[in-house]
N, C-alpha and C. Protein backbone atom coordinates (compact mmCIF):
# COMPACT_ATOMS: atom_id res chain seq x y z
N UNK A 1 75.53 85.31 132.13
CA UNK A 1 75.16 84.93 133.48
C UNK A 1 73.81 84.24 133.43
N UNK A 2 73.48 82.89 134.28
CA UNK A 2 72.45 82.57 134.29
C UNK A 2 71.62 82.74 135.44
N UNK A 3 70.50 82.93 135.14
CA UNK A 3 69.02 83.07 136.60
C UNK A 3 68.31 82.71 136.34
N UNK A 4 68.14 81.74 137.94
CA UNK A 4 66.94 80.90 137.59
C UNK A 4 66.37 81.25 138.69
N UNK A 5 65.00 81.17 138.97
CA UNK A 5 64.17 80.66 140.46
C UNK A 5 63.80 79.32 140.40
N UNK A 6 63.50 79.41 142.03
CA UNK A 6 62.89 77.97 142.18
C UNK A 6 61.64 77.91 142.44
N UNK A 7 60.42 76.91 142.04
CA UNK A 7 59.18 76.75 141.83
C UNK A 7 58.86 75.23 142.22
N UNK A 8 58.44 74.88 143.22
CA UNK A 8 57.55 73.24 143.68
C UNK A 8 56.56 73.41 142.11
N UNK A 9 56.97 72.31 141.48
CA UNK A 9 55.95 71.73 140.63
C UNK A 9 54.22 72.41 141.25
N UNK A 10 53.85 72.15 142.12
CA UNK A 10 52.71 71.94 142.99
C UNK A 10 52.28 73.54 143.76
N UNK A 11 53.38 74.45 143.45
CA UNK A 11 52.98 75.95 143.84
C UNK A 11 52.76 76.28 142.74
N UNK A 12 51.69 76.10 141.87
CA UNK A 12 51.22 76.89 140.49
C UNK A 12 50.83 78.30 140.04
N UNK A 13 50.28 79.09 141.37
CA UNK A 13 49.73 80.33 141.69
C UNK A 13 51.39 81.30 141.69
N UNK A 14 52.35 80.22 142.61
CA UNK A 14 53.85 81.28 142.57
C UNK A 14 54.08 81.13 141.33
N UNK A 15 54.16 80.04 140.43
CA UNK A 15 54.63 79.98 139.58
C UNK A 15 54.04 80.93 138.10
N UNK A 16 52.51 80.75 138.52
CA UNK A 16 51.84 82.06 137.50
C UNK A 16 52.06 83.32 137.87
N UNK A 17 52.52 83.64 138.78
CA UNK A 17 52.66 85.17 139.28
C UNK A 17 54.05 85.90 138.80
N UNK A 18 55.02 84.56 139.32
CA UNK A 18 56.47 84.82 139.29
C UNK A 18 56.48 84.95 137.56
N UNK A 19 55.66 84.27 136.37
CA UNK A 19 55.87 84.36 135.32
C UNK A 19 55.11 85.75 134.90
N UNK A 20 54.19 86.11 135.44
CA UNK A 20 53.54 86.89 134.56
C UNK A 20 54.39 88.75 134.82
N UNK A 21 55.65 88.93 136.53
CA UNK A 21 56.06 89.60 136.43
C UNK A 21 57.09 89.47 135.74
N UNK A 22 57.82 88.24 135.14
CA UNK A 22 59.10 88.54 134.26
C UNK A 22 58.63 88.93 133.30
N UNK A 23 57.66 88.61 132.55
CA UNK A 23 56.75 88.73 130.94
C UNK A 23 56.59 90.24 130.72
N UNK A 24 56.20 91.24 132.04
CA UNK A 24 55.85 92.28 132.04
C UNK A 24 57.21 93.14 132.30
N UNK A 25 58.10 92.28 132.60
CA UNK A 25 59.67 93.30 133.04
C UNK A 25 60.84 92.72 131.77
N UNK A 26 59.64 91.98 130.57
CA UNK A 26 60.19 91.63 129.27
C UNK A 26 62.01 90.58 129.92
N UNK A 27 61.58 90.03 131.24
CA UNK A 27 62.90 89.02 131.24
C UNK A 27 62.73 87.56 131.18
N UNK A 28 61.79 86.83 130.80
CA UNK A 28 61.09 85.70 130.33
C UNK A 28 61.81 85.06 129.87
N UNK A 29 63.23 85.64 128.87
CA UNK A 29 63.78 84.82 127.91
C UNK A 29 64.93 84.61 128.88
N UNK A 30 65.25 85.33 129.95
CA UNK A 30 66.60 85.76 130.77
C UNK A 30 66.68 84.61 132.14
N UNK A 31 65.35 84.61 132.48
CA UNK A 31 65.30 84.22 133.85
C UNK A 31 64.44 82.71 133.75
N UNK A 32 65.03 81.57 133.91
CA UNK A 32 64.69 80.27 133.97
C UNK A 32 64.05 79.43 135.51
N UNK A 33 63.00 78.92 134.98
CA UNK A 33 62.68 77.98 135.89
C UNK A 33 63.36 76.70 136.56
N UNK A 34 63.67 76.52 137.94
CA UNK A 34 64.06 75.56 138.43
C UNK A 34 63.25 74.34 139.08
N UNK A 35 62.97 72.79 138.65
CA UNK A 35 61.90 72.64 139.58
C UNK A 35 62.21 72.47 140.82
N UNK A 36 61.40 72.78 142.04
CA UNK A 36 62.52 72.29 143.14
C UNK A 36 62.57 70.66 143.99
N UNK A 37 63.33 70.38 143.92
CA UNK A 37 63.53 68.97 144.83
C UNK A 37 62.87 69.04 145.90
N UNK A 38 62.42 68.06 146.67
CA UNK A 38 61.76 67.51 147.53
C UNK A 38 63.07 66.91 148.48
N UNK A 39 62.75 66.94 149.79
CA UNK A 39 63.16 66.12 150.79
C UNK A 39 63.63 64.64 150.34
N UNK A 40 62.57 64.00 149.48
CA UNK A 40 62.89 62.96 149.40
C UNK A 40 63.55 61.88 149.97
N UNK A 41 62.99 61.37 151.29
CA UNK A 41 63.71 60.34 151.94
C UNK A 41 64.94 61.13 153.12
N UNK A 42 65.32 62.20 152.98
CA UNK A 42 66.10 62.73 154.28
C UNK A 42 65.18 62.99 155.14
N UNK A 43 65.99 63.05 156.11
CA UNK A 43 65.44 63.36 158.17
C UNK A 43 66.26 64.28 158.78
N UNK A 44 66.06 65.21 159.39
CA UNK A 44 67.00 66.04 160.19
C UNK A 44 65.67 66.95 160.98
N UNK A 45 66.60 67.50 161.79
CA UNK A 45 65.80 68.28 162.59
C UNK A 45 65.16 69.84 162.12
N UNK A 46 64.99 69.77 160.68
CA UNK A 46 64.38 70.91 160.08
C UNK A 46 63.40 70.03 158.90
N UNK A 47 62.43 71.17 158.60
CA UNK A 47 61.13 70.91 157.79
C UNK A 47 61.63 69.90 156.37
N UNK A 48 60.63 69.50 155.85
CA UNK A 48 60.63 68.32 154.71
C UNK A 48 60.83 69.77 153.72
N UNK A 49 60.16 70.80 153.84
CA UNK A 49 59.95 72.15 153.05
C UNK A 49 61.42 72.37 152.89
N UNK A 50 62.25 72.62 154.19
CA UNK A 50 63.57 73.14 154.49
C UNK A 50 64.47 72.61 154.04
N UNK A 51 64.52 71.35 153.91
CA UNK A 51 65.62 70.34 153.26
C UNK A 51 65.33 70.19 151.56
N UNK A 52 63.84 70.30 150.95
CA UNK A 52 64.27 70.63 149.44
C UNK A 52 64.58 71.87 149.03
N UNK A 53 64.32 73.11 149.80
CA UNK A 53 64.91 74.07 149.58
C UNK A 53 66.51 74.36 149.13
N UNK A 54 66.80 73.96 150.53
CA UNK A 54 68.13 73.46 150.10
C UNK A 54 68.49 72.58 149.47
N UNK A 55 67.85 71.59 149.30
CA UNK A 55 69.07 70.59 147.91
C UNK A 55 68.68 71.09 146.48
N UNK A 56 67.51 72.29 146.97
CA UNK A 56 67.05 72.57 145.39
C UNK A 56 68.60 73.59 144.94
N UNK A 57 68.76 74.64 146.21
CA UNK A 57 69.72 75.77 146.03
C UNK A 57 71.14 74.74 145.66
N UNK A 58 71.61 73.85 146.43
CA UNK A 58 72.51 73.20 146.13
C UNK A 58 72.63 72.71 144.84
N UNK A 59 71.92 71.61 144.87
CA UNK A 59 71.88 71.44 143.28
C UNK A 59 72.14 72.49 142.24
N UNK A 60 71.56 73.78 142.08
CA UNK A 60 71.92 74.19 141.39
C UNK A 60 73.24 75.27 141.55
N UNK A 61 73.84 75.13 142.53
CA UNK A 61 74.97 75.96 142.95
C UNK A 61 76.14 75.16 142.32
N UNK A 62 75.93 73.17 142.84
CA UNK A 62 77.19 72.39 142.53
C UNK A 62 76.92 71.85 140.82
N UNK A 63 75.97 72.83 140.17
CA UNK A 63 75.72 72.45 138.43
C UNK A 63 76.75 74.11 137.90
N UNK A 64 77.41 74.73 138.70
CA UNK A 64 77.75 75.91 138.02
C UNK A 64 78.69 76.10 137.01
N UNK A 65 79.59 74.86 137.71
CA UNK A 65 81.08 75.12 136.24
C UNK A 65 81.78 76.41 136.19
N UNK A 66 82.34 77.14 136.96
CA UNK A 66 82.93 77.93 137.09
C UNK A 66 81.66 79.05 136.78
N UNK A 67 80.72 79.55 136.60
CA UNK A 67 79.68 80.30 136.12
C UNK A 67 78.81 81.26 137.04
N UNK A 68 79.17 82.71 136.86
CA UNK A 68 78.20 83.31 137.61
C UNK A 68 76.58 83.00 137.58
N UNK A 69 76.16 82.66 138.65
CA UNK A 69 74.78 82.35 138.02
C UNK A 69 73.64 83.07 140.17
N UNK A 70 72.54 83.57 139.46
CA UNK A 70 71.82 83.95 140.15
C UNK A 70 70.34 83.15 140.70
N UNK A 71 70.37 82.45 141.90
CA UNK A 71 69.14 82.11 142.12
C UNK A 71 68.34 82.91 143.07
N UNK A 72 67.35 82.79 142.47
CA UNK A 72 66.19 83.05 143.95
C UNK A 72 64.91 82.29 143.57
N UNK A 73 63.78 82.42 144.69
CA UNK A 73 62.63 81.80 144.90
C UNK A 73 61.83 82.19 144.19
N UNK A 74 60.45 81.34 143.79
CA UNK A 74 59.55 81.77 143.28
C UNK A 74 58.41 83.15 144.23
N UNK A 75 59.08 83.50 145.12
CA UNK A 75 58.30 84.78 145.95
C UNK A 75 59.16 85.66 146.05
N UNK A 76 60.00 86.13 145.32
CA UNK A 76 61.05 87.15 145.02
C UNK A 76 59.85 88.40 144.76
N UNK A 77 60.60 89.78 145.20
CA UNK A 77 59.88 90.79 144.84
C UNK A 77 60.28 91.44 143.93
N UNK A 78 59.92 92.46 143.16
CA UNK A 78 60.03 93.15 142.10
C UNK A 78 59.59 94.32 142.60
N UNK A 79 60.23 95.50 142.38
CA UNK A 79 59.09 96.40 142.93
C UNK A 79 58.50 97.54 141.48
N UNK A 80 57.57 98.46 141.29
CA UNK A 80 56.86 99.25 140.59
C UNK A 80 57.88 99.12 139.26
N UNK A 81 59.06 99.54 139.40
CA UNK A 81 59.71 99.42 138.29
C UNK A 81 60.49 98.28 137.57
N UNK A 82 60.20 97.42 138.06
CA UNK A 82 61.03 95.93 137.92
C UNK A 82 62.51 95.92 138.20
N UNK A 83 62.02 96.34 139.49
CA UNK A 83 63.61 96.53 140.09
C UNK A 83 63.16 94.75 140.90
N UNK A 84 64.48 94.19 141.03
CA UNK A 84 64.36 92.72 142.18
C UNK A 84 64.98 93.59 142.98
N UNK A 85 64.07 93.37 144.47
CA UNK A 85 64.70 93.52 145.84
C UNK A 85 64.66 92.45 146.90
N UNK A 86 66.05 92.75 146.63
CA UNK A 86 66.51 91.49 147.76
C UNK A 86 66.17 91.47 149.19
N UNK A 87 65.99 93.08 149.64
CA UNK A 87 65.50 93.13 151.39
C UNK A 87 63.91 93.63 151.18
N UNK A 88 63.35 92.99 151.92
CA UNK A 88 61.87 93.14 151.58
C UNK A 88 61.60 93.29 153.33
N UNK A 89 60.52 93.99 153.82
CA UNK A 89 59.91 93.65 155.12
C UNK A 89 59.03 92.05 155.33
């Protein structure tokens, strides 16, 4: 199974954080970086933020090939034990 998050080139702080808890929950080799797409030239009635989000998730949903594969964001939580939780407050 593959997992990746997604990381803006340009969020460096998520991106040092999000690395330094896989390193410490020893999944570094498991869990891959995605960069994420940009808006790039679309318009709709949601954020420039909102639309690479999604073509970032897309993109990597329509790269699957029949393949279980797990994404989330570079602000995913982990909690004390390196558990990922998906419902956070």
């Amino acid at each position: 199974m593959e997992i990746y998050y997604i990381n803006h080139l340009k969020a460096e702080s998520r991106r040092d954080n999000i690395e330094r808890i896989l390193i410490k929950n020893q999944l570094q080799n498991r869990i891959h970086r995605f960069e994420a797409l940009t808006a790039d030239g679309f318009k709709g009635s949601i954020t420039d933020a909102e639309i690479g989000c999604f073509r970032s998730h897309a993109k990597l949903i329509n790269d699957i090939d029949n393949q279980h594969r797990i994404i989330f964001e570079d602000d995913v939580f982990f909690d004390e034990k390196g558990q990922l939780n998906i419902f956070t407050d």
